[in-house]
PDB file of N, CA and C in Angstrom:
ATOM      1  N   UNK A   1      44.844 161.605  51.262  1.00  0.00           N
ATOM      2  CA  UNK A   1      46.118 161.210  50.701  1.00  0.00           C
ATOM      3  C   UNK A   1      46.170 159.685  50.574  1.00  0.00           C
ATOM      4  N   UNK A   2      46.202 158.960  51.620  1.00  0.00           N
ATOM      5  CA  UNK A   2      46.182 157.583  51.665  1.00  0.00           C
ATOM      6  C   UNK A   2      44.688 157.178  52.316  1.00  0.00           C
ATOM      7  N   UNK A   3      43.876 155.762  51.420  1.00  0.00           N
ATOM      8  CA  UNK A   3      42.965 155.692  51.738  1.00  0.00           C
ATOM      9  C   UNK A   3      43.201 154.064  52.483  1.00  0.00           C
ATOM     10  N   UNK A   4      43.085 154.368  53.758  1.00  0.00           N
ATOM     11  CA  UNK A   4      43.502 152.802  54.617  1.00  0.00           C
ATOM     12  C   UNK A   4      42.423 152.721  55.184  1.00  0.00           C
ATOM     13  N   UNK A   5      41.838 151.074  55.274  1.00  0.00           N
ATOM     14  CA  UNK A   5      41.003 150.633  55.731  1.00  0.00           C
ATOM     15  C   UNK A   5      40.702 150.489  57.257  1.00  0.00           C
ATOM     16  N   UNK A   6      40.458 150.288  58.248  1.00  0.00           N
ATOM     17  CA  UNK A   6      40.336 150.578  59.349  1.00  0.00           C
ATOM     18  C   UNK A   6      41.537 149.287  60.022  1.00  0.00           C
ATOM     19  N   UNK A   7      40.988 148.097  59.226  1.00  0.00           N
ATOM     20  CA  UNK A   7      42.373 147.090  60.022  1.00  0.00           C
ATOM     21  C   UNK A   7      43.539 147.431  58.908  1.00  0.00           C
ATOM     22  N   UNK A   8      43.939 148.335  58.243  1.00  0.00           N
ATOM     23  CA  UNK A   8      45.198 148.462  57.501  1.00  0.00           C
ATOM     24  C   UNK A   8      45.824 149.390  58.504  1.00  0.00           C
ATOM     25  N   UNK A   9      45.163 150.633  59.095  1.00  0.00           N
ATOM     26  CA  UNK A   9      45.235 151.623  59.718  1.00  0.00           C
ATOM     27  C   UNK A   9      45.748 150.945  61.269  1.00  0.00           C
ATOM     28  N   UNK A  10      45.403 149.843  61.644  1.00  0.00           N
ATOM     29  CA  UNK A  10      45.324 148.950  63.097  1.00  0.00           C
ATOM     30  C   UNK A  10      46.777 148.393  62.736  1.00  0.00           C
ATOM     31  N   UNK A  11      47.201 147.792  61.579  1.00  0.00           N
ATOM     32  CA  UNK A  11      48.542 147.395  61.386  1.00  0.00           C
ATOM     33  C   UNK A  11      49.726 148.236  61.357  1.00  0.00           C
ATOM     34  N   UNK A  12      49.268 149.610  61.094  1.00  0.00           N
ATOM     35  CA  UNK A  12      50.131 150.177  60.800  1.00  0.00           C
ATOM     36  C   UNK A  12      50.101 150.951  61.797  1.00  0.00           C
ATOM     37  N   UNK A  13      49.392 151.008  62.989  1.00  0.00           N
ATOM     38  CA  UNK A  13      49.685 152.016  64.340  1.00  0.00           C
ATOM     39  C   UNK A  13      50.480 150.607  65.161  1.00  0.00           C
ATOM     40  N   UNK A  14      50.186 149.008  65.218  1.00  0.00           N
ATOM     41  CA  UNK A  14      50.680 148.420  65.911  1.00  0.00           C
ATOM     42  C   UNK A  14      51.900 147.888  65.306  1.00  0.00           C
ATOM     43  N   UNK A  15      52.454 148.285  64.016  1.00  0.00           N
ATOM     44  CA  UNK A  15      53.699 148.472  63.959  1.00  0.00           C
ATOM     45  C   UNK A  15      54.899 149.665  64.514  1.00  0.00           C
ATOM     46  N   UNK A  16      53.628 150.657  63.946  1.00  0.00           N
ATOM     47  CA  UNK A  16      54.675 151.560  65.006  1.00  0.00           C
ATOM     48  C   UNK A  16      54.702 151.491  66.297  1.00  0.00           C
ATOM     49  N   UNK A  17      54.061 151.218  66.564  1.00  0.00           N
ATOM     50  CA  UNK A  17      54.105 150.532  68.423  1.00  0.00           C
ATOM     51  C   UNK A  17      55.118 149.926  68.501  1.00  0.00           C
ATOM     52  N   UNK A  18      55.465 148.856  67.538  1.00  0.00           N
ATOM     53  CA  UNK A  18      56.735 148.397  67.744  1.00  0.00           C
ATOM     54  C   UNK A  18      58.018 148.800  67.506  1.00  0.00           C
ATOM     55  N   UNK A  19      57.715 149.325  67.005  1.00  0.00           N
ATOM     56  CA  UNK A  19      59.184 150.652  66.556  1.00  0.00           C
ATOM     57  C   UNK A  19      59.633 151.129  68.051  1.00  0.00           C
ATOM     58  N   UNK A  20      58.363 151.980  68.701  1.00  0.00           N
ATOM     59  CA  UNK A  20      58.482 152.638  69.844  1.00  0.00           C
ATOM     60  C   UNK A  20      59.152 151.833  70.286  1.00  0.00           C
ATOM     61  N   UNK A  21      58.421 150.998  71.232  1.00  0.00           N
ATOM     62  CA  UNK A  21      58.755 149.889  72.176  1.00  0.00           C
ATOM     63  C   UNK A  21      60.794 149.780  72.106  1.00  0.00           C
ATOM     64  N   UNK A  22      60.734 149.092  70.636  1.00  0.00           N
ATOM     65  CA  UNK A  22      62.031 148.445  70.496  1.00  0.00           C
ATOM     66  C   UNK A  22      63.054 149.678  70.702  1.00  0.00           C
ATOM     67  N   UNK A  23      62.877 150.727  70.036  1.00  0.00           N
ATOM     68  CA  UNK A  23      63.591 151.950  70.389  1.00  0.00           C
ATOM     69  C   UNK A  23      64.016 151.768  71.909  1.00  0.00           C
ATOM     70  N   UNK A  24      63.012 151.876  72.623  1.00  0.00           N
ATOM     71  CA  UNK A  24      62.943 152.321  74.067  1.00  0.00           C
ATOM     72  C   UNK A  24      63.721 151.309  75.103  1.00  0.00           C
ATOM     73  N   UNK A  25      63.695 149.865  74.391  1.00  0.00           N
ATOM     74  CA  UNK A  25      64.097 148.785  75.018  1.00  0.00           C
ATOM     75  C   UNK A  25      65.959 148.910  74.647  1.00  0.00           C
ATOM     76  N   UNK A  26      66.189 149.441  73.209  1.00  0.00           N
ATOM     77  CA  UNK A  26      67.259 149.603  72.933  1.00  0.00           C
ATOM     78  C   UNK A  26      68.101 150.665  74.225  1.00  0.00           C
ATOM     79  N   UNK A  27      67.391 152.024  73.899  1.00  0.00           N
ATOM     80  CA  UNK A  27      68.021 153.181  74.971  1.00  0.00           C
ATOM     81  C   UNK A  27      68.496 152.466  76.130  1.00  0.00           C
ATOM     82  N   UNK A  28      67.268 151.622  76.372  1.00  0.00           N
ATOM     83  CA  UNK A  28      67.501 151.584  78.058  1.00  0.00           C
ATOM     84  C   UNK A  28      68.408 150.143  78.296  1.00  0.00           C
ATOM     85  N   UNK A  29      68.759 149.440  77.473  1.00  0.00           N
ATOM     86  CA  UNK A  29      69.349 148.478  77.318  1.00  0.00           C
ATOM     87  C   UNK A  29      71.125 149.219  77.431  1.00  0.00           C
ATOM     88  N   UNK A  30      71.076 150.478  76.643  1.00  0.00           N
ATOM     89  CA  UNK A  30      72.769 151.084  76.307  1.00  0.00           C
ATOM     90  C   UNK A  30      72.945 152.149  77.299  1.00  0.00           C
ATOM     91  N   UNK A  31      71.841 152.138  78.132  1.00  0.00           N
ATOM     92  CA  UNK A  31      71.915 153.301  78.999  1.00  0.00           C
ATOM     93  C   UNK A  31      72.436 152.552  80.381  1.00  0.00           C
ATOM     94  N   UNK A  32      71.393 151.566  80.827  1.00  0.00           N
ATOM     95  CA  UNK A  32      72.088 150.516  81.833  1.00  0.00           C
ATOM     96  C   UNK A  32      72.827 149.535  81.448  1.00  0.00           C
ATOM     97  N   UNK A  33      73.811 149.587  80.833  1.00  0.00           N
ATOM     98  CA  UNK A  33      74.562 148.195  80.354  1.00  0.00           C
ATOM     99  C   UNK A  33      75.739 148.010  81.096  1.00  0.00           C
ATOM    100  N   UNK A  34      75.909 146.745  81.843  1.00  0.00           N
ATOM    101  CA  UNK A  34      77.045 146.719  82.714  1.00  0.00           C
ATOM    102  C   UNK A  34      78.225 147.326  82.503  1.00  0.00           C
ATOM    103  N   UNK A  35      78.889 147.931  83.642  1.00  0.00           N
ATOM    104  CA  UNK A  35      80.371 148.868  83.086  1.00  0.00           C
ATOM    105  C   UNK A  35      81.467 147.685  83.137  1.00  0.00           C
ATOM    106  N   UNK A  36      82.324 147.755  82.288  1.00  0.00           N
ATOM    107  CA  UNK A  36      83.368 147.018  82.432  1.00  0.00           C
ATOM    108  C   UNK A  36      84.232 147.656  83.462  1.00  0.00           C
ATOM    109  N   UNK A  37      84.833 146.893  84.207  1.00  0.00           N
ATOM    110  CA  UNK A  37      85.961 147.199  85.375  1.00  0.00           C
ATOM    111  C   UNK A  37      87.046 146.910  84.537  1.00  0.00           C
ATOM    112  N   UNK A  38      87.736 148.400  84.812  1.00  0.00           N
ATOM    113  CA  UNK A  38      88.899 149.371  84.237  1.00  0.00           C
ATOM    114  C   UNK A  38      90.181 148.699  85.227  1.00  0.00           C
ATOM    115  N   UNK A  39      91.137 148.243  85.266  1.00  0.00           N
ATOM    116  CA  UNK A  39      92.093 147.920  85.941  1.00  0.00           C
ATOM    117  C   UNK A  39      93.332 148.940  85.729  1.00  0.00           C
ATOM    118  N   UNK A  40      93.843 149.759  86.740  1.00  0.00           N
ATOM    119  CA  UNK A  40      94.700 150.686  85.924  1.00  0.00           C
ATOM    120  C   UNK A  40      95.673 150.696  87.255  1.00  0.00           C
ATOM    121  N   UNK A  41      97.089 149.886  86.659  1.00  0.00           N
ATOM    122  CA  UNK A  41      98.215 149.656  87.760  1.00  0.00           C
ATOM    123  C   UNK A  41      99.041 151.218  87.846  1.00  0.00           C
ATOM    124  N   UNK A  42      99.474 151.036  89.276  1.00  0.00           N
ATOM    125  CA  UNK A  42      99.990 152.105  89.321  1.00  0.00           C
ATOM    126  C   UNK A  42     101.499 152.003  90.210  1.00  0.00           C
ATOM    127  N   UNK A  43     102.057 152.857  90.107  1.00  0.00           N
ATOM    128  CA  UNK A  43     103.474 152.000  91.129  1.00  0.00           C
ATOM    129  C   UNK A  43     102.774 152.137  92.336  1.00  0.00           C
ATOM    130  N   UNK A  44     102.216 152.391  93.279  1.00  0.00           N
ATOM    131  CA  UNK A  44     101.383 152.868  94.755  1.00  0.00           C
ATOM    132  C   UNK A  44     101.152 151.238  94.593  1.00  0.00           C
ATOM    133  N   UNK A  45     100.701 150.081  93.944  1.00  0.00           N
ATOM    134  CA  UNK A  45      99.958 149.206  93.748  1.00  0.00           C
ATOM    135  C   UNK A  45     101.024 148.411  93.619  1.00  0.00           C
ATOM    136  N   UNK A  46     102.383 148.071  93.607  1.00  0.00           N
ATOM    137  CA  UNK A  46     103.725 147.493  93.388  1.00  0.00           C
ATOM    138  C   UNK A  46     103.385 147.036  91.936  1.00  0.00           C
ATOM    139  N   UNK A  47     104.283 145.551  91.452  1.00  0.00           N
ATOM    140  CA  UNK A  47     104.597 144.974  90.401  1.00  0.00           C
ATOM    141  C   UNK A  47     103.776 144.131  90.264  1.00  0.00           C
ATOM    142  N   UNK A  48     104.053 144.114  88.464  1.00  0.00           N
ATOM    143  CA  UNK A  48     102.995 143.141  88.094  1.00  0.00           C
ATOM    144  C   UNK A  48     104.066 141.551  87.520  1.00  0.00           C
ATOM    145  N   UNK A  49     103.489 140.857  88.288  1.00  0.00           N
ATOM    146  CA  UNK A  49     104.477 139.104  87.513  1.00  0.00           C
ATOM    147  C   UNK A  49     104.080 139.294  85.609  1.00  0.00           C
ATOM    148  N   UNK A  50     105.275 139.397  84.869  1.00  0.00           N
ATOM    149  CA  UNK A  50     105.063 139.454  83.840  1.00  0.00           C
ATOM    150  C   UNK A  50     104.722 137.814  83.222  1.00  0.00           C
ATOM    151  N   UNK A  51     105.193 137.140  83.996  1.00  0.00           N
ATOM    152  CA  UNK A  51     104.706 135.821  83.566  1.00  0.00           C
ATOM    153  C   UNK A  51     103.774 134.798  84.252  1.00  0.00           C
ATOM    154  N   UNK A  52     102.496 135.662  84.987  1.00  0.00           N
ATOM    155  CA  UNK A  52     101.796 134.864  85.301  1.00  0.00           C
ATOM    156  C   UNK A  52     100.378 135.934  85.015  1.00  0.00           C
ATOM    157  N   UNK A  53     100.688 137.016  85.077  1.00  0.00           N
ATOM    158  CA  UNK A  53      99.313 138.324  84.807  1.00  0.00           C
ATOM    159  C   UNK A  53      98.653 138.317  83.268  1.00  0.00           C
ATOM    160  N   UNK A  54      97.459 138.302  83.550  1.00  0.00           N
ATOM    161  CA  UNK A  54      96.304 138.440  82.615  1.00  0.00           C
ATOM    162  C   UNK A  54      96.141 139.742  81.468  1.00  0.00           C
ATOM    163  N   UNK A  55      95.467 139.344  80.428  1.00  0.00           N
ATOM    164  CA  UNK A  55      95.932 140.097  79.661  1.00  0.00           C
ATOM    165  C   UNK A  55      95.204 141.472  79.288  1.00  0.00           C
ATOM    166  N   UNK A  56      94.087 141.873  80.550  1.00  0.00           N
ATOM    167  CA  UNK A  56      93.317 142.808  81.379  1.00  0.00           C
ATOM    168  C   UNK A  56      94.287 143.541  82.272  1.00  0.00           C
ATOM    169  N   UNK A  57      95.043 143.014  83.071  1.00  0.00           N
ATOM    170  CA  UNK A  57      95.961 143.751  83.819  1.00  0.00           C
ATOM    171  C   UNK A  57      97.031 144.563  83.208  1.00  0.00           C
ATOM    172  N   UNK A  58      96.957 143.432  81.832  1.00  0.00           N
ATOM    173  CA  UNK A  58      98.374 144.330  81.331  1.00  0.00           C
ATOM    174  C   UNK A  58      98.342 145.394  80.507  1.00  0.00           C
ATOM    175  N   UNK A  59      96.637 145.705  79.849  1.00  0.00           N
ATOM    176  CA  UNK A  59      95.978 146.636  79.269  1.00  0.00           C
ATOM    177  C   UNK A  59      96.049 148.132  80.245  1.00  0.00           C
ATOM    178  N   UNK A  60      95.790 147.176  81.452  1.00  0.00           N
ATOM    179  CA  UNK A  60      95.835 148.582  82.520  1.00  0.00           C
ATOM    180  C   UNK A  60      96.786 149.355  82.938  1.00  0.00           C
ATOM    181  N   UNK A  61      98.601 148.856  82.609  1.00  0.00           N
ATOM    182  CA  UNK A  61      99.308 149.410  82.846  1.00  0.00           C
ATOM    183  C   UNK A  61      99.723 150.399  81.616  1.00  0.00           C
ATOM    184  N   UNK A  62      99.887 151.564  82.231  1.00  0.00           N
ATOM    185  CA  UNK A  62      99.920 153.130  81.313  1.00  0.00           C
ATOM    186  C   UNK A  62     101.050 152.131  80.345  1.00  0.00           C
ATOM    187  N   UNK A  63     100.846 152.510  79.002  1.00  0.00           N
ATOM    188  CA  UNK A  63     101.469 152.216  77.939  1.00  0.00           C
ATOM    189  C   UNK A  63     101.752 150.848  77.126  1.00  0.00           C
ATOM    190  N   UNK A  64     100.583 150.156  77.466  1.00  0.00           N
ATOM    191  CA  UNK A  64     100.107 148.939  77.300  1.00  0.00           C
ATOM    192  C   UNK A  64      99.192 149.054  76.585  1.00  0.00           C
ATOM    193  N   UNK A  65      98.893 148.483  75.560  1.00  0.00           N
ATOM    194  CA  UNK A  65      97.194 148.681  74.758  1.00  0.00           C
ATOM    195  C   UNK A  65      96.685 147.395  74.748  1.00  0.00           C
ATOM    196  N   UNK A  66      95.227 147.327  74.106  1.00  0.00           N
ATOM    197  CA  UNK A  66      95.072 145.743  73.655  1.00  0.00           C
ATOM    198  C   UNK A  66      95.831 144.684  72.903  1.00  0.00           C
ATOM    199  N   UNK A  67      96.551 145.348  71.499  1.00  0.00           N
ATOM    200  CA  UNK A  67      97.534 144.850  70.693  1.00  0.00           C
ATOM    201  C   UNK A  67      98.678 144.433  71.004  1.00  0.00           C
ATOM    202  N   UNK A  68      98.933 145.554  72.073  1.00  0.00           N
ATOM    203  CA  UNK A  68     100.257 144.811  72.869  1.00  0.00           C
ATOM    204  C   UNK A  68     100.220 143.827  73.740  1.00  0.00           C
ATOM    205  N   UNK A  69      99.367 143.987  74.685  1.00  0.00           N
ATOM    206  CA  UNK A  69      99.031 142.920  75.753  1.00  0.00           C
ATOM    207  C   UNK A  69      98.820 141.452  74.933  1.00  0.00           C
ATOM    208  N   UNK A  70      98.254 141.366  73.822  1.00  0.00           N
ATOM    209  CA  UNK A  70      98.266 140.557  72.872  1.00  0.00           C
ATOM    210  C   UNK A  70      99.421 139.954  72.945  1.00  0.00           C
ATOM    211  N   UNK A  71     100.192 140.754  72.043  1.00  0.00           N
ATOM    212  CA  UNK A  71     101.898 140.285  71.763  1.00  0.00           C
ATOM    213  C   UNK A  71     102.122 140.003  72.745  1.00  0.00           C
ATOM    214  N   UNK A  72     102.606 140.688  74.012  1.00  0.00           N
ATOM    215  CA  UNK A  72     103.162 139.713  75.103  1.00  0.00           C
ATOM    216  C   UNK A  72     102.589 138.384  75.628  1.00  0.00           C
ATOM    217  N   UNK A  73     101.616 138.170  75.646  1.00  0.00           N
ATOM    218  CA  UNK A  73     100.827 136.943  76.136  1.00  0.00           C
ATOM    219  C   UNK A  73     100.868 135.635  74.704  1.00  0.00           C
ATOM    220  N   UNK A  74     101.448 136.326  73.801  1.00  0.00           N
ATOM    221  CA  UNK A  74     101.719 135.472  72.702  1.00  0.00           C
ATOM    222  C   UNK A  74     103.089 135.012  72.708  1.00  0.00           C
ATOM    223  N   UNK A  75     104.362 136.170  73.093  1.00  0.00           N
ATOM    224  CA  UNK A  75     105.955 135.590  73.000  1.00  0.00           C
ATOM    225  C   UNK A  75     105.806 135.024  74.543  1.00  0.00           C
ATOM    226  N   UNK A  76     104.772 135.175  75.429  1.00  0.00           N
ATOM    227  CA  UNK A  76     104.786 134.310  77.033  1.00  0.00           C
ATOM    228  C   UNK A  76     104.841 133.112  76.299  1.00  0.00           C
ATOM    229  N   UNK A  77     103.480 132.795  75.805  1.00  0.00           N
ATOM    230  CA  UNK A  77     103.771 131.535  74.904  1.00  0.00           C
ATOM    231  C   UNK A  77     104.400 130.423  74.631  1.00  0.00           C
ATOM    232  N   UNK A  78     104.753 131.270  73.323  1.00  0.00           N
ATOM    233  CA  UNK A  78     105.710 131.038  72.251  1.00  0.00           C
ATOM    234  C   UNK A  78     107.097 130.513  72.980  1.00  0.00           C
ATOM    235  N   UNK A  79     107.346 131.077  74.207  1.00  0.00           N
ATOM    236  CA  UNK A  79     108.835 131.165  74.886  1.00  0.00           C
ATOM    237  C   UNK A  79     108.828 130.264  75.708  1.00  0.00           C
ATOM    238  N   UNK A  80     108.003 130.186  76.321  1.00  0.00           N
ATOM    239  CA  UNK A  80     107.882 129.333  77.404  1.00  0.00           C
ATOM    240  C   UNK A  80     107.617 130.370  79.099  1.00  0.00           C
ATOM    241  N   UNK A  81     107.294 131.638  78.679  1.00  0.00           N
ATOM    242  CA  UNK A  81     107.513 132.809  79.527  1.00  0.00           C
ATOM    243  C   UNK A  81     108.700 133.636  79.559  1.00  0.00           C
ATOM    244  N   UNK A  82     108.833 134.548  80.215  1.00  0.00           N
ATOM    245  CA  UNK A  82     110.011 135.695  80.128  1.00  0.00           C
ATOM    246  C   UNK A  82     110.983 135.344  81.090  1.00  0.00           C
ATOM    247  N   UNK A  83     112.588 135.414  80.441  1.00  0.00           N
ATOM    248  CA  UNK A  83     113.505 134.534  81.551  1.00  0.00           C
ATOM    249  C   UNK A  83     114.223 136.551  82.017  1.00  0.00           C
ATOM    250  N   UNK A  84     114.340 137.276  81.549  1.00  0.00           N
ATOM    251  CA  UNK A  84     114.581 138.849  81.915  1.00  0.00           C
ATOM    252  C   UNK A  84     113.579 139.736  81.143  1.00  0.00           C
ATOM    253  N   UNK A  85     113.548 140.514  82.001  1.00  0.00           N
ATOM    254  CA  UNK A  85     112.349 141.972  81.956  1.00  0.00           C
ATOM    255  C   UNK A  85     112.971 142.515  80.470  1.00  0.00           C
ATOM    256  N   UNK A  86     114.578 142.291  80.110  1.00  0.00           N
ATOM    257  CA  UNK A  86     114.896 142.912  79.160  1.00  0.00           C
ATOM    258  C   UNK A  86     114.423 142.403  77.700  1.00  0.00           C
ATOM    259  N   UNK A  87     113.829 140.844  77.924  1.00  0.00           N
ATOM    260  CA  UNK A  87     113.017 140.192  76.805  1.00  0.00           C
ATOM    261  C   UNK A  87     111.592 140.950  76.175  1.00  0.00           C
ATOM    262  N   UNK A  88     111.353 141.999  76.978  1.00  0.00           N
ATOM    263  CA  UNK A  88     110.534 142.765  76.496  1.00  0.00           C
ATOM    264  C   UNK A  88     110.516 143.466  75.255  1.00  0.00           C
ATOM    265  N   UNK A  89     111.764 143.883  74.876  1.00  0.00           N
ATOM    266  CA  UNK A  89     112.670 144.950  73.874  1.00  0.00           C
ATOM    267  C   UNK A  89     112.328 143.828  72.750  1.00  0.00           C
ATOM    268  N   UNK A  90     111.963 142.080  72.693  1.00  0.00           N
ATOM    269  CA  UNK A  90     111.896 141.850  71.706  1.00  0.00           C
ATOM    270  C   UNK A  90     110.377 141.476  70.737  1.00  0.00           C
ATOM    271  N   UNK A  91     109.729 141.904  71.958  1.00  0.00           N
ATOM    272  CA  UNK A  91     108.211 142.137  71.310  1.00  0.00           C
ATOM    273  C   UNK A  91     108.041 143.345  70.212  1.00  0.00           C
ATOM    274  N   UNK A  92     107.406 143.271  69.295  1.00  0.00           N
ATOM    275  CA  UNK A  92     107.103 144.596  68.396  1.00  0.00           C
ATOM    276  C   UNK A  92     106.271 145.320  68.855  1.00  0.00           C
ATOM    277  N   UNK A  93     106.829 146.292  68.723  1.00  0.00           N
ATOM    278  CA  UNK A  93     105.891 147.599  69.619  1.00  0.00           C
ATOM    279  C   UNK A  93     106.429 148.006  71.003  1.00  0.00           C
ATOM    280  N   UNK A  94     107.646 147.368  71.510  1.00  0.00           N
ATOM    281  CA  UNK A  94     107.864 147.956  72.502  1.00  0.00           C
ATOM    282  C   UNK A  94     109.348 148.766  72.069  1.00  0.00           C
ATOM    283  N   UNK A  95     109.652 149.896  72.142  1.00  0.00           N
ATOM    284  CA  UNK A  95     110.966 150.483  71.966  1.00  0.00           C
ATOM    285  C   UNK A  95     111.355 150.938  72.819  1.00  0.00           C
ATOM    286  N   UNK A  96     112.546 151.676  73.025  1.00  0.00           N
ATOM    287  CA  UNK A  96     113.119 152.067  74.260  1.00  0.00           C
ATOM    288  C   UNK A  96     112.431 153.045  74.993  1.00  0.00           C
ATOM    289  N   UNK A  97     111.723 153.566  74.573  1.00  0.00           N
ATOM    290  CA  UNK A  97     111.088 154.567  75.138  1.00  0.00           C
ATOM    291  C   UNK A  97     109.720 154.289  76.197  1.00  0.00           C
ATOM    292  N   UNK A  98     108.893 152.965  75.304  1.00  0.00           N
ATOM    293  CA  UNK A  98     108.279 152.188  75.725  1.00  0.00           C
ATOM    294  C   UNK A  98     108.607 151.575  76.716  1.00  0.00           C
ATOM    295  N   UNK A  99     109.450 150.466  76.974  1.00  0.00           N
ATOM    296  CA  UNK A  99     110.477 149.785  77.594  1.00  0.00           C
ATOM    297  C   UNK A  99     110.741 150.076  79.045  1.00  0.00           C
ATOM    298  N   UNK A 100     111.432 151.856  78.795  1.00  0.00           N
ATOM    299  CA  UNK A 100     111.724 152.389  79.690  1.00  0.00           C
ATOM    300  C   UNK A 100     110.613 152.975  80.625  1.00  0.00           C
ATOM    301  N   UNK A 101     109.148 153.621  80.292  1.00  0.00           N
ATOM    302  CA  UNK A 101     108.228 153.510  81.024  1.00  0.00           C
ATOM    303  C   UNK A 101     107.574 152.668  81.760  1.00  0.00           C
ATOM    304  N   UNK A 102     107.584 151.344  80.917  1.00  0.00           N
ATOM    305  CA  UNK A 102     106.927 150.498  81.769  1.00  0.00           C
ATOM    306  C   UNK A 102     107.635 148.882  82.877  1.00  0.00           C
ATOM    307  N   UNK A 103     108.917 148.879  82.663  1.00  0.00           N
ATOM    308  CA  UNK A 103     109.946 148.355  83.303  1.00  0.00           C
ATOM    309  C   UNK A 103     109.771 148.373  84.587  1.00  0.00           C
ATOM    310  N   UNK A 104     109.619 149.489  84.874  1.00  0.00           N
ATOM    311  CA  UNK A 104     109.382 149.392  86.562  1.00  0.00           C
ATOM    312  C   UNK A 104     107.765 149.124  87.397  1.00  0.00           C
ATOM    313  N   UNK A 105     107.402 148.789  86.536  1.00  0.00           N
ATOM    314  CA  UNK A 105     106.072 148.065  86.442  1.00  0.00           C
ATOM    315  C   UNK A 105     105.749 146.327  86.966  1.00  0.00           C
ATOM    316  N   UNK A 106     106.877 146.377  86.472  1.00  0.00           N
ATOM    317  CA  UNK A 106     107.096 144.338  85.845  1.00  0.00           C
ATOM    318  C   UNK A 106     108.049 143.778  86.312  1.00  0.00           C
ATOM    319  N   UNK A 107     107.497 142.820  86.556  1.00  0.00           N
ATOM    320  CA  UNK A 107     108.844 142.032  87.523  1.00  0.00           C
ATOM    321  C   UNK A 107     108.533 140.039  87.291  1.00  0.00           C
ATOM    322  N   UNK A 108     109.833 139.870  86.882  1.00  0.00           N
ATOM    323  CA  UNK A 108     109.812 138.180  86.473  1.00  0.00           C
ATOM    324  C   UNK A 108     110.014 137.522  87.837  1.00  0.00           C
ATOM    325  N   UNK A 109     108.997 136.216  87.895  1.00  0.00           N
ATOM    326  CA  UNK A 109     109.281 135.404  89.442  1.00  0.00           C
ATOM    327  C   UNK A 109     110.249 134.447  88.513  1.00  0.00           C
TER     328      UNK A 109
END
């Protein structure tokens, strides 16, 4: 079928060698890859200072996402920090329902 010369044949097994290799370095690269530490508040664990906590901690409290933790650490900001827990209601994305879950979470020094 294909007529390869003996060093064409040598290039083309020590390329696939490298295929292998890199494959293998990949797996084992996504297989051991450091775990990120999950922070996940709970009331057992008391309150979190809404105006001094990181924006990892605040991912961890149930009903918090990345986008949000965002926004709050942006109107912290913007505000100069949170003067009542009820300043929450004026971030987007938090509604009463929201609000009301995670309130007892948070606490302003």
């Amino acid at each position: 079928m294909f007529s390869l010369t003996r060093q064409e044949r040598q290039v083309v097994l020590f390329l696939l060698a490298l295929v292998l290799v890199g494959l293998g370095i990949n797996f084992l690269a996504k297989r051991y890859a450091p775990v990120k530490a999950f922070v996940c508040v709970t009331p057992l664990m008391g309150k979190v200072n809404l105006n001094e906590t990181d924006k990892q901690t605040l991912i961890g409290i149930p009903g918090i996402g990345e986008k949000l933790a965002q926004r709050i650490i942006e109107y912290r900001g913007q505000q100069g920090g949170f003067q009542e827990i009820e300043d929450l209601k004026k971030i987007k994305g938090i509604s009463g329902y929201r609000y009301e879950k995670i309130k007892d979470l948070l606490y302003i020094n």
